[in-house]
Protein backbone atom coordinates (compact mmCIF):
# COMPACT_ATOMS: atom_id res chain seq x y z
CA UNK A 1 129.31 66.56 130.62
CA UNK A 2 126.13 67.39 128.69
CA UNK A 3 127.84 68.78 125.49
CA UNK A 4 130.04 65.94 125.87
CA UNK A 5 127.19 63.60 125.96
CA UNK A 6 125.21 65.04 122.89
CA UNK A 7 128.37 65.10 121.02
CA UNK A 8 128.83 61.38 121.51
CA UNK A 9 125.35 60.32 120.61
CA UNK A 10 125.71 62.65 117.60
CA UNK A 11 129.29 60.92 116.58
CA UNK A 12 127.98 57.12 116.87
CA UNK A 13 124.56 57.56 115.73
CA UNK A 14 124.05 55.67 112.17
CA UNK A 15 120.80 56.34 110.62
CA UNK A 16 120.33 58.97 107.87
CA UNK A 17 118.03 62.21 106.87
CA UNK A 18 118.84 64.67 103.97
CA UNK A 19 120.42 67.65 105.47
CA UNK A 20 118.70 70.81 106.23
CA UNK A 21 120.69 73.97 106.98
CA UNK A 22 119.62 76.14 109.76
CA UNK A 23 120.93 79.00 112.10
CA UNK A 24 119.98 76.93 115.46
CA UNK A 25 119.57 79.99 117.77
CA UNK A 26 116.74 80.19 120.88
CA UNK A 27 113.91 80.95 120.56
CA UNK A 28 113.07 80.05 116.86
CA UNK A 29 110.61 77.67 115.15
CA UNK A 30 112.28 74.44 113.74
CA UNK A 31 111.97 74.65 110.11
CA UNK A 32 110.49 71.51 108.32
CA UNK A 33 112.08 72.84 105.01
CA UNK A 34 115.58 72.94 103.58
CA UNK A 35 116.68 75.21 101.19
CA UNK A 36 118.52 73.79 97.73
CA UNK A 37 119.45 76.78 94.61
CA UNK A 38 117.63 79.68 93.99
CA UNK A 39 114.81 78.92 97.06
CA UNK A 40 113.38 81.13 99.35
CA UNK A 41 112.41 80.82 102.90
CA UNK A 42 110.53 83.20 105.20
CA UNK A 43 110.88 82.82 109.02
CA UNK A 44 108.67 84.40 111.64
CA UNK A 45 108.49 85.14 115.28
CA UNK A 46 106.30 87.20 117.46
CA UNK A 47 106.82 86.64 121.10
CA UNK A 48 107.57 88.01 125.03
CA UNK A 49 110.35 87.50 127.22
CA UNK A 50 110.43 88.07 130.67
CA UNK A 51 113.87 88.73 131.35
CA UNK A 52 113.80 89.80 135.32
CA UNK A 53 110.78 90.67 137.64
CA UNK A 54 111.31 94.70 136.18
CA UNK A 55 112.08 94.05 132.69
CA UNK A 56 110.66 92.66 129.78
CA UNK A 57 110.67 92.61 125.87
CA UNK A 58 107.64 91.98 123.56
CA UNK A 59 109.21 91.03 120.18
CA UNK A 60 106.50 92.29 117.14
CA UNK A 61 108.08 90.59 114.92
CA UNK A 62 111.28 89.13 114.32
CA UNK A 63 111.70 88.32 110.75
CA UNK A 64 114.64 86.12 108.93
CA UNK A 65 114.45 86.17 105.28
CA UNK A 66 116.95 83.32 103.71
CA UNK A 67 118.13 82.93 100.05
CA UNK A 68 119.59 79.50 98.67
CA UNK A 69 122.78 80.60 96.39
CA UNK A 70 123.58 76.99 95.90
CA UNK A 71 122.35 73.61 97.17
CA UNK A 72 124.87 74.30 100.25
CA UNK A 73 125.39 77.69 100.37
CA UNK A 74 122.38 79.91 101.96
CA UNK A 75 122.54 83.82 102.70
CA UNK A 76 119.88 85.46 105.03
CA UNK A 77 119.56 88.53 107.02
CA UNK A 78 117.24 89.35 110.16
CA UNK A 79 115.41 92.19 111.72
CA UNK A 80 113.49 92.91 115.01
CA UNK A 81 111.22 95.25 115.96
CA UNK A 82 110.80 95.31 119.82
CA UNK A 83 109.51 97.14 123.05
CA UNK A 84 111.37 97.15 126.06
CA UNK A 85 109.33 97.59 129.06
CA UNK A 86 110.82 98.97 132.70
CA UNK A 87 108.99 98.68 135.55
CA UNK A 88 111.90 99.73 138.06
CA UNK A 89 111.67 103.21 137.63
CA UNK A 90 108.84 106.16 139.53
CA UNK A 91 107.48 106.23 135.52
CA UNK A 92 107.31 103.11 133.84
CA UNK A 93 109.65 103.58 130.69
CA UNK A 94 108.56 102.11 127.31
CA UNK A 95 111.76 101.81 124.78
CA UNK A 96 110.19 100.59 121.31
CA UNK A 97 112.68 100.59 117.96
CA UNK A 98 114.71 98.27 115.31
CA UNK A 99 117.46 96.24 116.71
CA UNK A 100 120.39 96.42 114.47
CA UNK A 101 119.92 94.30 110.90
CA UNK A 102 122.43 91.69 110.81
CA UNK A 103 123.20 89.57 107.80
CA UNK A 104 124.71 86.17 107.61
CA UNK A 105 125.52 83.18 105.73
CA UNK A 106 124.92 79.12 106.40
CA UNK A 107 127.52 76.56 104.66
CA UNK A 108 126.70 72.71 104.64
CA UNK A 109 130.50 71.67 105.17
CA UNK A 110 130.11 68.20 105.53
CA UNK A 111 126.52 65.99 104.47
CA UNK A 112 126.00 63.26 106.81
CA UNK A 113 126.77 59.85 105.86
CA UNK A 114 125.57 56.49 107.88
CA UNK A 115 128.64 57.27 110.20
CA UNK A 116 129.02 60.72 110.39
CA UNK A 117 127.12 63.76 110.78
CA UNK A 118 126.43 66.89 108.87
CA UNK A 119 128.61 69.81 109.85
CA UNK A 120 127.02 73.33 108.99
CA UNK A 121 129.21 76.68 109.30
CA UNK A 122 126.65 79.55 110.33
CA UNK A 123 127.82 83.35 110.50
CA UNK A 124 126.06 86.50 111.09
CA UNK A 125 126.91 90.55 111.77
CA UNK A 126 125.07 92.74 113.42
CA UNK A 127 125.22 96.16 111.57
CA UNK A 128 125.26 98.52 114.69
CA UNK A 129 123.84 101.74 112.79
CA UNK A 130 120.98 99.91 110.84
CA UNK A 131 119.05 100.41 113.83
CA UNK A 132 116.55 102.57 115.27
CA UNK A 133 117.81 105.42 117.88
CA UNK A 134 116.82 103.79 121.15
CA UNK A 135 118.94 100.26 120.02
CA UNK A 136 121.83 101.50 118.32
CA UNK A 137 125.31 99.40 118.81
CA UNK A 138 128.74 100.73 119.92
CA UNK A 139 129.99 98.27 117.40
CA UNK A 140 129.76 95.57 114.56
CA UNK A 141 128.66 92.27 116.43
CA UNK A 142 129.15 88.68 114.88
CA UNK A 143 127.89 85.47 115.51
CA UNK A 144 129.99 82.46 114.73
CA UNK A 145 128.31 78.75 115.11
CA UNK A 146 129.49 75.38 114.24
CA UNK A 147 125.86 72.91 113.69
CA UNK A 148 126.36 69.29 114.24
CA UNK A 149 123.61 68.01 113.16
CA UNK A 150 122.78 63.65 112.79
CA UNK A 151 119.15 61.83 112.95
CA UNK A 152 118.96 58.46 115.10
CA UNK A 153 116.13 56.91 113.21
CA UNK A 154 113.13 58.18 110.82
CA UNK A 155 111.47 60.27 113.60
CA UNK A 156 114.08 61.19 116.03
CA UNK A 157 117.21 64.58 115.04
CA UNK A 158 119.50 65.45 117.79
CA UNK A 159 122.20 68.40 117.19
CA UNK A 160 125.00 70.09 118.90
CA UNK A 161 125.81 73.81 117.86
CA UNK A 162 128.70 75.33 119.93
CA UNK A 163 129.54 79.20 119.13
CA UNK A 164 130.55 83.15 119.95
CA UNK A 165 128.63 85.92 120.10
CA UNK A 166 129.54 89.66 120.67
CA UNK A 167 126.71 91.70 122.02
CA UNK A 168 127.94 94.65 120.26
CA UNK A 169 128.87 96.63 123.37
CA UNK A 170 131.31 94.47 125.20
CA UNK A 171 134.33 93.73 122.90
CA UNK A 172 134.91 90.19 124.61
CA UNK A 173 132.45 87.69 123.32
CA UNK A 174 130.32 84.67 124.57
CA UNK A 175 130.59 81.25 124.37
CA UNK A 176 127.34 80.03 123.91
CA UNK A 177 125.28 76.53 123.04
CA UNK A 178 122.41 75.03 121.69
CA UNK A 179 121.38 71.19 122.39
CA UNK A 180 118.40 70.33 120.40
CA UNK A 181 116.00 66.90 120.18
CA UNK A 182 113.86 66.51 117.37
CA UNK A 183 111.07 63.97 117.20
CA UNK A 184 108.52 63.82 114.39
CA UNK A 185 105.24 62.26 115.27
CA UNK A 186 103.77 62.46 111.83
CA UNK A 187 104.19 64.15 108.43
CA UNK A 188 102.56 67.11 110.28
CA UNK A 189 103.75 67.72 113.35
CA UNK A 190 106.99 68.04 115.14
CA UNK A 191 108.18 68.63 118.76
CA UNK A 192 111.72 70.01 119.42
CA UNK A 193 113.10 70.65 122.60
CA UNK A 194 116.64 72.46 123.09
CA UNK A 195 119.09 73.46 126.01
CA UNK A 196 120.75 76.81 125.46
CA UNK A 197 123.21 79.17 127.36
CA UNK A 198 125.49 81.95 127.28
CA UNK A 199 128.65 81.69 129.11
CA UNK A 200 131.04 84.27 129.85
CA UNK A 201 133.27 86.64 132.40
CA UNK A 202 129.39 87.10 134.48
CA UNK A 203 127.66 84.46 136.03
CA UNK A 204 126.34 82.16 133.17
CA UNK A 205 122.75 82.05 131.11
CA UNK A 206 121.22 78.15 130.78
CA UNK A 207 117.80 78.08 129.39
CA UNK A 208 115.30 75.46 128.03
CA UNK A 209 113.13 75.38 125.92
CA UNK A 210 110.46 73.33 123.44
CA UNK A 211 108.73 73.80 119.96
CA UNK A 212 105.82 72.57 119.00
CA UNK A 213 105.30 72.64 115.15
CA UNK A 214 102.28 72.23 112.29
CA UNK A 215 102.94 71.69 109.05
CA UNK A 216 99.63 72.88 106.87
CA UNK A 217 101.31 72.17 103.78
CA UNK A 218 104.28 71.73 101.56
CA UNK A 219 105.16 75.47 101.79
CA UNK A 220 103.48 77.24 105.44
CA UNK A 221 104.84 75.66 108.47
CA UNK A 222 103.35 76.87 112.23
CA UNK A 223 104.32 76.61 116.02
CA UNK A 224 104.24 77.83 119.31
CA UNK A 225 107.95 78.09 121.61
CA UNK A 226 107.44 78.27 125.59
CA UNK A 227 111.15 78.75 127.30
CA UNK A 228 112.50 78.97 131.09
CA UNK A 229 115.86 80.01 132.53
CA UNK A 230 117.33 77.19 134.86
CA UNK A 231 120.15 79.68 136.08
CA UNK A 232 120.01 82.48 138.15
CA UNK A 233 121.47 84.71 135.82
CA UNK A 234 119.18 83.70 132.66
CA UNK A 235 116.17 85.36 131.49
CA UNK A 236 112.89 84.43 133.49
CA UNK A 237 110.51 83.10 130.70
CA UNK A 238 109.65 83.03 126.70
CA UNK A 239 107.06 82.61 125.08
CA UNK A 240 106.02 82.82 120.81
CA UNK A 241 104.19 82.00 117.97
CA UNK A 242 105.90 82.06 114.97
CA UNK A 243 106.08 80.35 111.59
CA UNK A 244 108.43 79.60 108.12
CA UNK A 245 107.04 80.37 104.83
CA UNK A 246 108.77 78.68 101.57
CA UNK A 247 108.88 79.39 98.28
CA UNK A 248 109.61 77.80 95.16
CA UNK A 249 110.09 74.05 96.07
CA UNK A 250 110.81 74.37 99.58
CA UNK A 251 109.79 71.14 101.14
CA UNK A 252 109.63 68.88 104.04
CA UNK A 253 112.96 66.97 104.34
């Protein structure tokens, strides 16, 4: 009832922003730029995760690098560097390495009009041996995500991203979604908070979370995310600072 909600609002909402194309996953800073030809963008993250009362991951950093081929066509590709910390064992166990590269693509399929919204086509692929030893992948893992994305007035954004995701072990994939609000308070700073979950054949993930950006300029963007699972099954807590970095006439929308 909540997707069908969002997707509603989305569908009948009538005012208008330019578009912005962006990946939508958890845990990242809401970009204040959009990418057009030949731009760059740089997007940060360094955060910790609780994900039960034995295990955690401290993520130092996550980077997303993303290249503008045309005004709607973007290519990017993403690394992490993490530790995994057990607690559940005699000797607490310390795994620290590269998760596997992945590489993607973002395609603005349809700009949003006064009665429609945009639709952006996200993909990515997890290369299972770019990785270090302790992380490495029994297989090639995409991510497939449909972003409907539509503002409501001059401050407010709401989106809907439905999707699949293969953790590169288990050959049947996820369902998973993202529900995002967007309100701008001034030209500087920007508060987005999101619903998020993974659904599949084990009891389901549903997380929230909220953003809390600073624009410094036309080009350096900063913010803080703080997250909590709602379900049983999700991941504890979240929290990050990160950032986005643009270059060459990246600018606010």
């Amino acid at each position: 009832m909540l997707l069908i909600g969002l997707l509603a609002v989305v569908v009948c909402a009538d005012a208008q922003v330019k578009r912005r194309i962006k990946k939508g996953r958890r845990n990242k800073s809401e970009s204040q730029f959009m990418l057009d030809k030949n731009e760059f963008q740089a997007e940060w993250e360094m955060g910790y995760e609780t994900v039960t009362s034995q295990l955690s991951t401290i993520v130092y950093p996550n980077l997303t690098l993303h290249y503008g081929i045309t005004d709607d066509f973007e290519v990017n590709t993403e690394v992490s560097y993490l530790t995994a910390r057990d607690i559940s064992m005699p000797l607490h166990k310390n795994i620290s390495g590269l998760e596997p590269v992945m590489i993607g693509a973002n395609y603005l399929l349809l700009e949003e009009t006064k009665k429609s919204p945009a639709i952006i086509l996200s993909g990515q692929l997890a290369i299972p041996f770019l990785a270090g030893k302790n992380f490495v992948a029994d297989r090639y893992a995409p991510i497939v995500q449909v972003s409907v994305q539509q503002p409501i007035n001059k401050k407010i954004i709401i989106g809907l991203s439905p999707g699949l995701f293969w953790d590169g072990f288990s050959p049947t994939p996820s369902f998973t979604y993202n529900g995002t609000f967007q309100y701008t308070f001034t030209k500087k700073w920007q508060l987005t908070a999101e619903c998020f979950g993974f659904i599949n054949q084990s009891p389901p993930q549903h997380n929230v979370d909220a953003n809390m950006s600073y624009l410094l300029n036309d080009e350096v963007q900063f913010g803080f995310t703080s997250g909590v699972g709602i379900s049983p099954a999700a991941h504890k807590n979240y929290f990050a600072v990160n950032g986005t970095w643009g270059f060459k006439g990246a600018h606010k929308k």
